[in-house]
PDB file of N, CA and C in Angstrom:
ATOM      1  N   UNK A   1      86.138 130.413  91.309  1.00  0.00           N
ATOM      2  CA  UNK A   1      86.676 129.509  90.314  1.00  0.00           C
ATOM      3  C   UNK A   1      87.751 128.620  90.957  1.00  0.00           C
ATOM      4  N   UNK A   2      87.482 127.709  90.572  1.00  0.00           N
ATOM      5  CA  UNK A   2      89.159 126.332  91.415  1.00  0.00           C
ATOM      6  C   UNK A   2      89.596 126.068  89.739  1.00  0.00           C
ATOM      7  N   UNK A   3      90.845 125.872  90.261  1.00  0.00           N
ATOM      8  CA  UNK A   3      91.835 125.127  89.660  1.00  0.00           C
ATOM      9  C   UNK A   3      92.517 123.955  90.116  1.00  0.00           C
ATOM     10  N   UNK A   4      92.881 123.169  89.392  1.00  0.00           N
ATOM     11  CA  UNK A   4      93.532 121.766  90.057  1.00  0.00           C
ATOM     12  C   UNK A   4      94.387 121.596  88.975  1.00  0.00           C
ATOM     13  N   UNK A   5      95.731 121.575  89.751  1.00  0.00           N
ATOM     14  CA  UNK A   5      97.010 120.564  89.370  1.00  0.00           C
ATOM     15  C   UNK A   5      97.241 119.464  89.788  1.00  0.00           C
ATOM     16  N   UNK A   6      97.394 118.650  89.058  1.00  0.00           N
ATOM     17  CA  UNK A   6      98.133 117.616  89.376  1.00  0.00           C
ATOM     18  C   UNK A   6      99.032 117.007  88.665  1.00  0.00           C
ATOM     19  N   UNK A   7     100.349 116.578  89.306  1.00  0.00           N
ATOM     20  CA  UNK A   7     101.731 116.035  89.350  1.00  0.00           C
ATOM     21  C   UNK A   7     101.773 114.756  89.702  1.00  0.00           C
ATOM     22  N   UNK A   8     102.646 114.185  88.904  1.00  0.00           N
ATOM     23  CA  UNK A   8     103.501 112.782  89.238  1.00  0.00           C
ATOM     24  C   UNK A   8     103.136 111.968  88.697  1.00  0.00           C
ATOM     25  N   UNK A   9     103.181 110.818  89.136  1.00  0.00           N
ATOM     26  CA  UNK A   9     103.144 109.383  88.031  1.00  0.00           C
ATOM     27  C   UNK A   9     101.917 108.156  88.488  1.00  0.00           C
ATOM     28  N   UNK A  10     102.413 107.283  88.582  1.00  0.00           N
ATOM     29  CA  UNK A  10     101.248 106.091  88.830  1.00  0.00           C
ATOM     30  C   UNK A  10     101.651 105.381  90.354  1.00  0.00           C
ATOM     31  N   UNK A  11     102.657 106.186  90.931  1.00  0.00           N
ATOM     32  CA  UNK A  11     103.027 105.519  92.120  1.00  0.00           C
ATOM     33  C   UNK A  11     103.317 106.754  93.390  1.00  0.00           C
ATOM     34  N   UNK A  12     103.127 108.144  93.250  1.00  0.00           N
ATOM     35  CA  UNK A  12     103.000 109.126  94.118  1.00  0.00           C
ATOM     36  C   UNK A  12     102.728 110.555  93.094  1.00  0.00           C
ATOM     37  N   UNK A  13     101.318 111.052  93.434  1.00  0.00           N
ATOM     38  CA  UNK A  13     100.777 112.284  92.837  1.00  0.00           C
ATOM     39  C   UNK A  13     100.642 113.444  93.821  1.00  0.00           C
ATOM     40  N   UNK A  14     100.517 114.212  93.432  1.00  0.00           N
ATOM     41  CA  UNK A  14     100.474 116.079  94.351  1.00  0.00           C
ATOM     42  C   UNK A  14      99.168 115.899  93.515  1.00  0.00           C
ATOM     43  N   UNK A  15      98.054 116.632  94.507  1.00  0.00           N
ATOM     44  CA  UNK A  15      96.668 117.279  94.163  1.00  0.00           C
ATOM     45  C   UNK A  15      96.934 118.671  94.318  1.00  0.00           C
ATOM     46  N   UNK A  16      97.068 119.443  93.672  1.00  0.00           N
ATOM     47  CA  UNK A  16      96.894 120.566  94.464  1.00  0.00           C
ATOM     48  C   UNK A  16      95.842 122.021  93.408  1.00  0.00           C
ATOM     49  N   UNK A  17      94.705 122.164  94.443  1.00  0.00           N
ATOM     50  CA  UNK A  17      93.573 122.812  93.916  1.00  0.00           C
ATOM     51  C   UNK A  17      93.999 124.029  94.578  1.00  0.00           C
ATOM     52  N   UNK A  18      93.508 125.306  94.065  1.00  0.00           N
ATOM     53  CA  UNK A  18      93.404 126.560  93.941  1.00  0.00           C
ATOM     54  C   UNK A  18      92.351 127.329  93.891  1.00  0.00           C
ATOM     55  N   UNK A  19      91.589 127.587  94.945  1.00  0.00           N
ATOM     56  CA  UNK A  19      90.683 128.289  94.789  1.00  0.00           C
ATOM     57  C   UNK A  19      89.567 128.269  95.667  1.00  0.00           C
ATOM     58  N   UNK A  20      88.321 128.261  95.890  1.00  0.00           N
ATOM     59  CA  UNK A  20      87.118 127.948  97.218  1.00  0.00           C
ATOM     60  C   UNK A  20      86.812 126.775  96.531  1.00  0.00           C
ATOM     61  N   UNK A  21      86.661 125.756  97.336  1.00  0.00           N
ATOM     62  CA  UNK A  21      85.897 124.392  97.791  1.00  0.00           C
ATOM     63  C   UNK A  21      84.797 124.236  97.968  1.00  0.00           C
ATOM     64  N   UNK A  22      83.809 124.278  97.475  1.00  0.00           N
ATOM     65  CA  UNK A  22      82.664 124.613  97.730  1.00  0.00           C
ATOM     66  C   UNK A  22      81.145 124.003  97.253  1.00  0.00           C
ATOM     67  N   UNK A  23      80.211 124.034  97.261  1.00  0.00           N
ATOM     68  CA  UNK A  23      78.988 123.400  96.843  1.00  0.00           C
ATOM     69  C   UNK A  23      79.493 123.490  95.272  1.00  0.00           C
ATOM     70  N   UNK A  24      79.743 124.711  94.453  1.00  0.00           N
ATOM     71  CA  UNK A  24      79.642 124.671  93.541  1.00  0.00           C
ATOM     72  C   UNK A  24      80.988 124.361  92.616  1.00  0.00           C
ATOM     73  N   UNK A  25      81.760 123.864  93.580  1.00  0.00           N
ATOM     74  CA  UNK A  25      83.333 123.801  92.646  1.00  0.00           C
ATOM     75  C   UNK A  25      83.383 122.122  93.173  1.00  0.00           C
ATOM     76  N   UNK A  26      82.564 121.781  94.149  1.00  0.00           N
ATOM     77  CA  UNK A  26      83.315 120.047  94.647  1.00  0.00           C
ATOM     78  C   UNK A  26      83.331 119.363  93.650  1.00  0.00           C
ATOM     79  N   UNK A  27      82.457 118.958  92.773  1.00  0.00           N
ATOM     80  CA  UNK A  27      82.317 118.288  91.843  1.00  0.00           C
ATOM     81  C   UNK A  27      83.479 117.982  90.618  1.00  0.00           C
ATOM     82  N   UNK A  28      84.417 119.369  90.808  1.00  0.00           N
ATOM     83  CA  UNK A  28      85.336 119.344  90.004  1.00  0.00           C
ATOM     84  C   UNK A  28      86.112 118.597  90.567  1.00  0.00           C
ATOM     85  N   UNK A  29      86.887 119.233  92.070  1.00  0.00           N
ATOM     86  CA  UNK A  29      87.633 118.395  92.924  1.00  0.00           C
ATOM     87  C   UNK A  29      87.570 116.742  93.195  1.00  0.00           C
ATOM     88  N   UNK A  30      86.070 116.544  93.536  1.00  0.00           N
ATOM     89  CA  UNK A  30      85.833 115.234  93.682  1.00  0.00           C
ATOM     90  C   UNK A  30      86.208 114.033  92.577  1.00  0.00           C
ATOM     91  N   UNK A  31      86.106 114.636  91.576  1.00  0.00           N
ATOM     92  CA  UNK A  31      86.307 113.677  89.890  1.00  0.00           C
ATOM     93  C   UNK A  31      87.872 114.315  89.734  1.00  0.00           C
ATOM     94  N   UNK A  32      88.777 115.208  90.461  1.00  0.00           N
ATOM     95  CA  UNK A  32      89.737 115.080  90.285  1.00  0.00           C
ATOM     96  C   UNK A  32      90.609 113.939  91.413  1.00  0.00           C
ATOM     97  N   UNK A  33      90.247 114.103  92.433  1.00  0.00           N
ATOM     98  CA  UNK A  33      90.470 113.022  93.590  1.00  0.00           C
ATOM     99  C   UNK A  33      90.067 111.505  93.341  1.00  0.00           C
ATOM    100  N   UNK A  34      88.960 111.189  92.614  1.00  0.00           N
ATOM    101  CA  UNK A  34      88.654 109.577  92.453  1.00  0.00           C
ATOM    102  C   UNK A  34      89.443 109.260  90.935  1.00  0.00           C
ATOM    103  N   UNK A  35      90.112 110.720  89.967  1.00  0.00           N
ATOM    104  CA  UNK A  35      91.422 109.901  89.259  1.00  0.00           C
ATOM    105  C   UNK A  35      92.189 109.944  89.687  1.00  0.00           C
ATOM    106  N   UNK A  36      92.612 109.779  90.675  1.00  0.00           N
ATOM    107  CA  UNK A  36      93.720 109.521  91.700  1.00  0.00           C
ATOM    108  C   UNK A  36      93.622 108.209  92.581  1.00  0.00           C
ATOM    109  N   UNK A  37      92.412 107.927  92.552  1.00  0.00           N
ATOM    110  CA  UNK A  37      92.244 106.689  93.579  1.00  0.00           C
ATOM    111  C   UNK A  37      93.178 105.543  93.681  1.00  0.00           C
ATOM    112  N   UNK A  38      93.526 105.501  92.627  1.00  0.00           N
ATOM    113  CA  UNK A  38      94.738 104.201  92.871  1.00  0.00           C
ATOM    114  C   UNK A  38      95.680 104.518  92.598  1.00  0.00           C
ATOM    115  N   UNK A  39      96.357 105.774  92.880  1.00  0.00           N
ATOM    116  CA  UNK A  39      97.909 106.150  93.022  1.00  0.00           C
ATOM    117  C   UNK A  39      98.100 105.687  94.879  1.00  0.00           C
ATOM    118  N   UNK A  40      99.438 104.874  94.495  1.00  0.00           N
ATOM    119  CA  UNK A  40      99.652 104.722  96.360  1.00  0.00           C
ATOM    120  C   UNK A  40      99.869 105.534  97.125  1.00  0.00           C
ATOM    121  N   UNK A  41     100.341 106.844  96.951  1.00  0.00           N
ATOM    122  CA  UNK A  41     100.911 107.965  97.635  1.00  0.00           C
ATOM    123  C   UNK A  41     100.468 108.843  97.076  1.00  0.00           C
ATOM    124  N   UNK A  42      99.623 109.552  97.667  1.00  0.00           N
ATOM    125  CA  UNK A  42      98.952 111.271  96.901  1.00  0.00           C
ATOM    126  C   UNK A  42      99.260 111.875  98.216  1.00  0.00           C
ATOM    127  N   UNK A  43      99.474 113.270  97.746  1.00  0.00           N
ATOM    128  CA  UNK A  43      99.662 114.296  98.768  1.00  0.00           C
ATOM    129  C   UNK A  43      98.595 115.520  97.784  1.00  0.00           C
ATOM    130  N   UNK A  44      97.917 115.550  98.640  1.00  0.00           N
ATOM    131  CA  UNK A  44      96.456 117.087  98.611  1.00  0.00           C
ATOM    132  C   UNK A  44      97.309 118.212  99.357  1.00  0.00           C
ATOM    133  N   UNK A  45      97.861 119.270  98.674  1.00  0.00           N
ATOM    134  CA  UNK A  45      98.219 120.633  99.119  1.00  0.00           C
ATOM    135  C   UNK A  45      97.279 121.347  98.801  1.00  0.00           C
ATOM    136  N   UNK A  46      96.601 121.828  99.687  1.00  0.00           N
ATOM    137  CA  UNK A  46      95.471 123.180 100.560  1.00  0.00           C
ATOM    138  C   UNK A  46      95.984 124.592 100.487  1.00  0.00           C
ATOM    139  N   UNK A  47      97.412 124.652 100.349  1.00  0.00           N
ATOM    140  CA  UNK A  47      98.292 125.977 100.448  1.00  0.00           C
ATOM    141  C   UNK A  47      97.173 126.755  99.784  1.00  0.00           C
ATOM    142  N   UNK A  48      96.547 126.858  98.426  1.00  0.00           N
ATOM    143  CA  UNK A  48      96.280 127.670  97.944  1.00  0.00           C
ATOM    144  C   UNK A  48      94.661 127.470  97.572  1.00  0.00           C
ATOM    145  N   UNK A  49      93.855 127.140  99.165  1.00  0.00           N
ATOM    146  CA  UNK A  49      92.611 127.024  99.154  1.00  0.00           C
ATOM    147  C   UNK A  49      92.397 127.699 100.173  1.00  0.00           C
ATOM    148  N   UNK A  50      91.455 129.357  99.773  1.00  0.00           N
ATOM    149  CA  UNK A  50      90.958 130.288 101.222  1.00  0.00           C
ATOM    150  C   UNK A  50      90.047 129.840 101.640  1.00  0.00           C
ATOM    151  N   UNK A  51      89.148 128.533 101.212  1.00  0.00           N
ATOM    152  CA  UNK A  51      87.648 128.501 102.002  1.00  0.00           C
ATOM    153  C   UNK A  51      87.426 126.840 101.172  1.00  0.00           C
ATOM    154  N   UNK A  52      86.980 126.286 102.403  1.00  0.00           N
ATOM    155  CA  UNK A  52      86.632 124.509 102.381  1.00  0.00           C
ATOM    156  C   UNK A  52      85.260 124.725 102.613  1.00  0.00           C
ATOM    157  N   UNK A  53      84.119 124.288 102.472  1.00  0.00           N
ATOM    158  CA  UNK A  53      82.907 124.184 103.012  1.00  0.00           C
ATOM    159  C   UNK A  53      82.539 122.407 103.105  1.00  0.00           C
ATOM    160  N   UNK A  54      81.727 121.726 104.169  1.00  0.00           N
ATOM    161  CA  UNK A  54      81.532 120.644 104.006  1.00  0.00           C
ATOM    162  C   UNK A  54      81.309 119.399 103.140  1.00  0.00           C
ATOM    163  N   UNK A  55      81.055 120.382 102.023  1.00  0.00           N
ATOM    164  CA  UNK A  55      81.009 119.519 100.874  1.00  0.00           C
ATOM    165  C   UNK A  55      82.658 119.231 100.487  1.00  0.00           C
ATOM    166  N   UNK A  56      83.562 119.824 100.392  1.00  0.00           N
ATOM    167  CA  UNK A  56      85.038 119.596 100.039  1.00  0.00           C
ATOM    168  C   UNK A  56      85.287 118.643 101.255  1.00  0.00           C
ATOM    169  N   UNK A  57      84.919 118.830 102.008  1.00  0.00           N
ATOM    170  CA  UNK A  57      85.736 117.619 103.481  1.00  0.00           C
ATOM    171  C   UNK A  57      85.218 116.464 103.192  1.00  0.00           C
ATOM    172  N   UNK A  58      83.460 116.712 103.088  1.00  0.00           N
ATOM    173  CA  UNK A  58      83.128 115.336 102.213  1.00  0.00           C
ATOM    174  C   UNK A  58      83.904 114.268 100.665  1.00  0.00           C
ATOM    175  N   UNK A  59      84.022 115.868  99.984  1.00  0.00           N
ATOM    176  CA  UNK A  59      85.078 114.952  99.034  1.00  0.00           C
ATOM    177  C   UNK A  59      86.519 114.218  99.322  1.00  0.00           C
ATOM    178  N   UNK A  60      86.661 115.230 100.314  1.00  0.00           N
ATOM    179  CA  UNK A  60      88.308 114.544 100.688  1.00  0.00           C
ATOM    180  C   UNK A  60      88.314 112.986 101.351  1.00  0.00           C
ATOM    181  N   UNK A  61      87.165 112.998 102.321  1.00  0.00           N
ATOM    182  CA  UNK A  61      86.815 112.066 103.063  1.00  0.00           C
ATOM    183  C   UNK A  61      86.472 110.761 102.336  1.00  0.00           C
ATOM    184  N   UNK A  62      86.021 111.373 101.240  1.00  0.00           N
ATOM    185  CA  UNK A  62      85.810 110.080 100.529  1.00  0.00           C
ATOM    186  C   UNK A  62      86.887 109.652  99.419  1.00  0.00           C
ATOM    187  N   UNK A  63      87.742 110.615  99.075  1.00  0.00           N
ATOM    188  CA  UNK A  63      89.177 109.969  98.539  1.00  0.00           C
ATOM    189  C   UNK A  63      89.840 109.433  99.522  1.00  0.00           C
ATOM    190  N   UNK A  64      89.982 109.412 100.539  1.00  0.00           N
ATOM    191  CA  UNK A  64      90.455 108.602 101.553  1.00  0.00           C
ATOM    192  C   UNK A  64      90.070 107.290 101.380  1.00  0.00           C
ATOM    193  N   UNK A  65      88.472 107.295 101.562  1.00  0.00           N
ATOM    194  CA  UNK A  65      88.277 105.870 101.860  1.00  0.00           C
ATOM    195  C   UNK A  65      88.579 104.889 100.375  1.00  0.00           C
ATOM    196  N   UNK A  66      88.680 105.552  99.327  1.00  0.00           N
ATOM    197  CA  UNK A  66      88.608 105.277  98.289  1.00  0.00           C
ATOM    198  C   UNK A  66      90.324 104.323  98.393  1.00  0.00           C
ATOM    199  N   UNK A  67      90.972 105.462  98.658  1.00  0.00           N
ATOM    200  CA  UNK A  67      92.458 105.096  99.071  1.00  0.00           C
ATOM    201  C   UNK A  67      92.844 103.908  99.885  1.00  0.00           C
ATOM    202  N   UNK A  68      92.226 104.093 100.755  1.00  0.00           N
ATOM    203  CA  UNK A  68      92.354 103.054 101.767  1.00  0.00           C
ATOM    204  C   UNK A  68      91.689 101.206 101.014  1.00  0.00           C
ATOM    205  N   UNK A  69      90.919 101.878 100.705  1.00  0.00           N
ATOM    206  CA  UNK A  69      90.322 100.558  99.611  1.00  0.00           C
ATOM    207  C   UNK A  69      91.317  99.436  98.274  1.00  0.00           C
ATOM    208  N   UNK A  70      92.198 100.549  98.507  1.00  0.00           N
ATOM    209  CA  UNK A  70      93.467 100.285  97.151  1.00  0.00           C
ATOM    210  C   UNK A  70      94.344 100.574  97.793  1.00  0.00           C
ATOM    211  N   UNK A  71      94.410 100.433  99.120  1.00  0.00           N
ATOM    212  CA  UNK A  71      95.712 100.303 100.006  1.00  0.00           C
ATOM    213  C   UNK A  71      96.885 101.880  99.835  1.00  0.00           C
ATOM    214  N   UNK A  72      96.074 102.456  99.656  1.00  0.00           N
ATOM    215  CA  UNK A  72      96.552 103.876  99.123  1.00  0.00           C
ATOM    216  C   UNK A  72      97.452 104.453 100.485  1.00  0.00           C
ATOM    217  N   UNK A  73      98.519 105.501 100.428  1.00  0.00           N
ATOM    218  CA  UNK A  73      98.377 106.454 101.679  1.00  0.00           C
ATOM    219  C   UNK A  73      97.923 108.081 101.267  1.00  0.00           C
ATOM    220  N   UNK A  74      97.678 108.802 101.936  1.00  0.00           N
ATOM    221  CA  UNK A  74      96.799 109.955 101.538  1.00  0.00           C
ATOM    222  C   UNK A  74      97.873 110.710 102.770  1.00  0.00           C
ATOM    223  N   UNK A  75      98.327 112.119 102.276  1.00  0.00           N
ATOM    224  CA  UNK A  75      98.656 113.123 103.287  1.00  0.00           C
ATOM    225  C   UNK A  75      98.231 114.448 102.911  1.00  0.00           C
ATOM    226  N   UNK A  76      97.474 114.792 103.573  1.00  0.00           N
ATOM    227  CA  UNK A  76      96.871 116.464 103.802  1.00  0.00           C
ATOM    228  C   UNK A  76      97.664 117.757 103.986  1.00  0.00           C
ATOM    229  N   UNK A  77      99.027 118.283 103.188  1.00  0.00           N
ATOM    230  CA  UNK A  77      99.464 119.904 103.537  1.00  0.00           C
ATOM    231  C   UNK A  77      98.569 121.001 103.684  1.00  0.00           C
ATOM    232  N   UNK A  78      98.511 121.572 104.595  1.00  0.00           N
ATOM    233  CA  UNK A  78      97.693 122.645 104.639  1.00  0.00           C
ATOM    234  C   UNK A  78      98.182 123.944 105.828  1.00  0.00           C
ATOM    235  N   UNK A  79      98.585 124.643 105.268  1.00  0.00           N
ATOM    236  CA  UNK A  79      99.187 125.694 106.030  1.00  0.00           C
ATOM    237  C   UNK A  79      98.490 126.976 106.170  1.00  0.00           C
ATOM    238  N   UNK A  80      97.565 126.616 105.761  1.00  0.00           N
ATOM    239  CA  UNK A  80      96.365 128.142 106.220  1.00  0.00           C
ATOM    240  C   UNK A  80      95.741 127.822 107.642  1.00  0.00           C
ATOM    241  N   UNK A  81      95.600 128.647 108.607  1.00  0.00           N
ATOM    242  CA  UNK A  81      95.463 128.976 109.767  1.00  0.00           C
ATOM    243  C   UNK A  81      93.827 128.202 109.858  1.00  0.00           C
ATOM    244  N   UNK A  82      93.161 129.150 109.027  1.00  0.00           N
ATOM    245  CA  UNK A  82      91.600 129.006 109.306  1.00  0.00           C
ATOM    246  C   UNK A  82      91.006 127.554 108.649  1.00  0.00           C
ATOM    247  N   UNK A  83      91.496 126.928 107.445  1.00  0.00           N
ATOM    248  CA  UNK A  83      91.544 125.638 106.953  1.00  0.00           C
ATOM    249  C   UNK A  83      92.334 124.664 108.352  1.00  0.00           C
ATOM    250  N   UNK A  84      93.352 124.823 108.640  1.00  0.00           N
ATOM    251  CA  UNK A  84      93.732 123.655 109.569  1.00  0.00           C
ATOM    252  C   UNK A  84      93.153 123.303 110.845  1.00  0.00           C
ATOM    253  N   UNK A  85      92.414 124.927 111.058  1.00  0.00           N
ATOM    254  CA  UNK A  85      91.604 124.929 112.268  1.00  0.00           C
ATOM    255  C   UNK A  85      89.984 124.166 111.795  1.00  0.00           C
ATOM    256  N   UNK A  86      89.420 124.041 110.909  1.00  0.00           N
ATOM    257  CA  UNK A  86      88.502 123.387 110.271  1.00  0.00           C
ATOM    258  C   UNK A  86      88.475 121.727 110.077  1.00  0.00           C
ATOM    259  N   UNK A  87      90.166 121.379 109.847  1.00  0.00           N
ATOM    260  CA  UNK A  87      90.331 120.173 109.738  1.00  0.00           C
ATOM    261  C   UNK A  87      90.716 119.481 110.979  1.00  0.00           C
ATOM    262  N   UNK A  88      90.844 120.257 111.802  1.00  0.00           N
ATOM    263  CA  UNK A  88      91.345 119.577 113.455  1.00  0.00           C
ATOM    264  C   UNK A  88      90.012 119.764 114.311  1.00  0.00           C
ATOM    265  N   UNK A  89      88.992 120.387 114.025  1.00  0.00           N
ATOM    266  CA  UNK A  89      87.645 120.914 114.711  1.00  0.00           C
ATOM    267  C   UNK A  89      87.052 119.679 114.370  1.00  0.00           C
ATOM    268  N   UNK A  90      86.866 119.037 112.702  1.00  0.00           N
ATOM    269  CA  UNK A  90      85.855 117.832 112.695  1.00  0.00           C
ATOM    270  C   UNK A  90      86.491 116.963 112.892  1.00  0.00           C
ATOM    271  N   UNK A  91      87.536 117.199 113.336  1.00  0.00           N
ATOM    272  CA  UNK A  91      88.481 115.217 113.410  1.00  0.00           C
ATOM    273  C   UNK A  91      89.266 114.737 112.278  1.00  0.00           C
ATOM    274  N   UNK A  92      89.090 115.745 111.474  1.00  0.00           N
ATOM    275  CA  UNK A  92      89.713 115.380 109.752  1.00  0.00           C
ATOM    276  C   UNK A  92      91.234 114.390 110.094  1.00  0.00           C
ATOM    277  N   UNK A  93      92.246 115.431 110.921  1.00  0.00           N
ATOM    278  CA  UNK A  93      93.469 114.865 111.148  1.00  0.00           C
ATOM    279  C   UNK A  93      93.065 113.786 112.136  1.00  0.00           C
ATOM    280  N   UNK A  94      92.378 113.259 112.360  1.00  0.00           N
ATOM    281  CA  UNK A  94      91.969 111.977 113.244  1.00  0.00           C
ATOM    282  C   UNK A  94      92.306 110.611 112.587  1.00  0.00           C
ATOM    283  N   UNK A  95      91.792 110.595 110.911  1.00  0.00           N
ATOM    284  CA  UNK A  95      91.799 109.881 110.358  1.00  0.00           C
ATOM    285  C   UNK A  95      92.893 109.949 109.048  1.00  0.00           C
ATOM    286  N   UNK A  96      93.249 110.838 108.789  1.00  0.00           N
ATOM    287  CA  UNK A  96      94.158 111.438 107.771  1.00  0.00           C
ATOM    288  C   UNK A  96      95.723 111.823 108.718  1.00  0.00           C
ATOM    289  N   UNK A  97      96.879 111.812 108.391  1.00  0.00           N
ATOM    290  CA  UNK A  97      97.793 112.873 108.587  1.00  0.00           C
ATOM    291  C   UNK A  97      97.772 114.397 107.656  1.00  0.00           C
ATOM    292  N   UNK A  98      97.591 115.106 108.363  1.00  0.00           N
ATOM    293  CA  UNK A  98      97.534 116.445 107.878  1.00  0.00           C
ATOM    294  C   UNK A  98      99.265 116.918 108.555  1.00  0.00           C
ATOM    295  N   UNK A  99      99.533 117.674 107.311  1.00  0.00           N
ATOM    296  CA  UNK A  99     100.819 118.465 108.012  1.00  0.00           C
ATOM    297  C   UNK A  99     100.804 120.010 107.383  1.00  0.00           C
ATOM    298  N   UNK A 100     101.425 121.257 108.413  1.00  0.00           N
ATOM    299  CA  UNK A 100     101.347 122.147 107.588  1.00  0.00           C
ATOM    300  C   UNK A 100     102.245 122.742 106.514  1.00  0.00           C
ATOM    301  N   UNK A 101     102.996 121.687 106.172  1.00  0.00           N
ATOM    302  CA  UNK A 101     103.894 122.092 104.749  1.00  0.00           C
ATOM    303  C   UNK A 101     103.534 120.858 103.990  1.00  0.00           C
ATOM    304  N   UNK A 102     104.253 121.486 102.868  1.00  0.00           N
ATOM    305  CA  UNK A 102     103.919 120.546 101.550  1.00  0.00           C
ATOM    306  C   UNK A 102     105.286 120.008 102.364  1.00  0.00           C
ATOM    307  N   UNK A 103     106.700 119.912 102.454  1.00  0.00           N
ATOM    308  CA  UNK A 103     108.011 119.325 102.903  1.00  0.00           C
ATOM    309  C   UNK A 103     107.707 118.386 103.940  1.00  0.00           C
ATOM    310  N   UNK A 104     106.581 118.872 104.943  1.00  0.00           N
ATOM    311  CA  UNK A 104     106.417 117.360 106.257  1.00  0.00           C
ATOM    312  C   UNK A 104     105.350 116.323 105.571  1.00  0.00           C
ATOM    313  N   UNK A 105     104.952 116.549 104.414  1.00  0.00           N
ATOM    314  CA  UNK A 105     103.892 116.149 103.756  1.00  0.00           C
ATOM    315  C   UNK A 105     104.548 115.450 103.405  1.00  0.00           C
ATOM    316  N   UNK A 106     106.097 115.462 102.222  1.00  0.00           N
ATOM    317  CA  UNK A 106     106.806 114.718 101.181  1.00  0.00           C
ATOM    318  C   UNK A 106     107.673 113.802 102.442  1.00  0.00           C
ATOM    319  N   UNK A 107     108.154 114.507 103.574  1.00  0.00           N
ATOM    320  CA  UNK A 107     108.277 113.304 104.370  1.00  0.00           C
ATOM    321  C   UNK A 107     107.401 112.029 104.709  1.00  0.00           C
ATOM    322  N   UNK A 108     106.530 112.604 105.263  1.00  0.00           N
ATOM    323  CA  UNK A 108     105.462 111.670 105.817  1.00  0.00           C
ATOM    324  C   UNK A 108     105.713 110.162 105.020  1.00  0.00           C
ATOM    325  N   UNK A 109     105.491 110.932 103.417  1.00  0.00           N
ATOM    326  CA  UNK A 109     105.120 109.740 102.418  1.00  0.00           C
ATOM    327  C   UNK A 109     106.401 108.912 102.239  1.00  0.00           C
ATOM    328  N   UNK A 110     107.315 110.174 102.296  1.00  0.00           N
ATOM    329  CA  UNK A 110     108.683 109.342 102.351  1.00  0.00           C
ATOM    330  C   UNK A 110     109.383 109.677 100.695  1.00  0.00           C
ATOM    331  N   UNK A 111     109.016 110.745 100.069  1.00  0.00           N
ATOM    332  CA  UNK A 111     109.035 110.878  98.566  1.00  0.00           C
ATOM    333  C   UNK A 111     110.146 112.207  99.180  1.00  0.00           C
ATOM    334  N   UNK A 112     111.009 112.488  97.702  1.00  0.00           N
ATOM    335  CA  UNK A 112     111.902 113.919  97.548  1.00  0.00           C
ATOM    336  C   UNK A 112     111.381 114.762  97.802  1.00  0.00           C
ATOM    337  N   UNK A 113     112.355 116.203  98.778  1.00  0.00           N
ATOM    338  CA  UNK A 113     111.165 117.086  98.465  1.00  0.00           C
ATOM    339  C   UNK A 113     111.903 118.006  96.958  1.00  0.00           C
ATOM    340  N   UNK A 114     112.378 117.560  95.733  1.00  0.00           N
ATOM    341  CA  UNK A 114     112.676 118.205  94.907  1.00  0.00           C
ATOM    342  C   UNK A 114     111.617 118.164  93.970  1.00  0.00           C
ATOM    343  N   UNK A 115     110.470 118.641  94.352  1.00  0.00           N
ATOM    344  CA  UNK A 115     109.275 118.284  93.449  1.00  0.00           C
ATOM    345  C   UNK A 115     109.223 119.649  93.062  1.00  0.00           C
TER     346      UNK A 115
END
């Protein structure tokens, strides 16, 4: 089962899903990520995702480009070992900044970290 929160306003949002990523949960994620598409600053926290499968990288990948389309910035927290090793294996952080706290995350963007 996933869960998704999301925080903030019309000018920097927190994604943050809970749960496996997967063939059968992306769909949720994905339609939670494209209502986000035109926030300028989203930050996706992973903290509390044990398992990504290609279909979730696909979704992420494509809120990116979505982002980038609307001049968006996108930052990736993810502090699980076996997830960051997944996202540095396909190149994910190639095209994304990934950091492993939600705090180098709220830097990155440049937002408080009193969230």
């Amino acid at each position: 089962m996933l869960e998704i929160n999301i925080d903030g306003d019309t000018n920097f949002s927190i994604c943050k899903p809970s749960g496996e990523i997967d063939a059968y949960t992306v769909d949720e994620f994905r339609d939670a990520l494209s209502s986000l598409a035109t926030v300028p600053k989203l930050l996706i926290d992973l903290s509390e995702v044990p398992f990504m499968d290609s279909a979730g990288l696909g979704a992420l990948i494509g809120s990116i480009r979505k982002a980038g389309e609307n001049d968006g910035k996108i930052v990736v927290a993810c502090g699980r070992e076996s997830l960051l090793g997944l996202l540095k294996t396909t190149g994910f952080d190639q095209i994304v900044t990934v950091t492993e706290s939600v705090n180098e995350a709220l830097d990155v963007l440049g937002e408080s970290q009193d969230i």
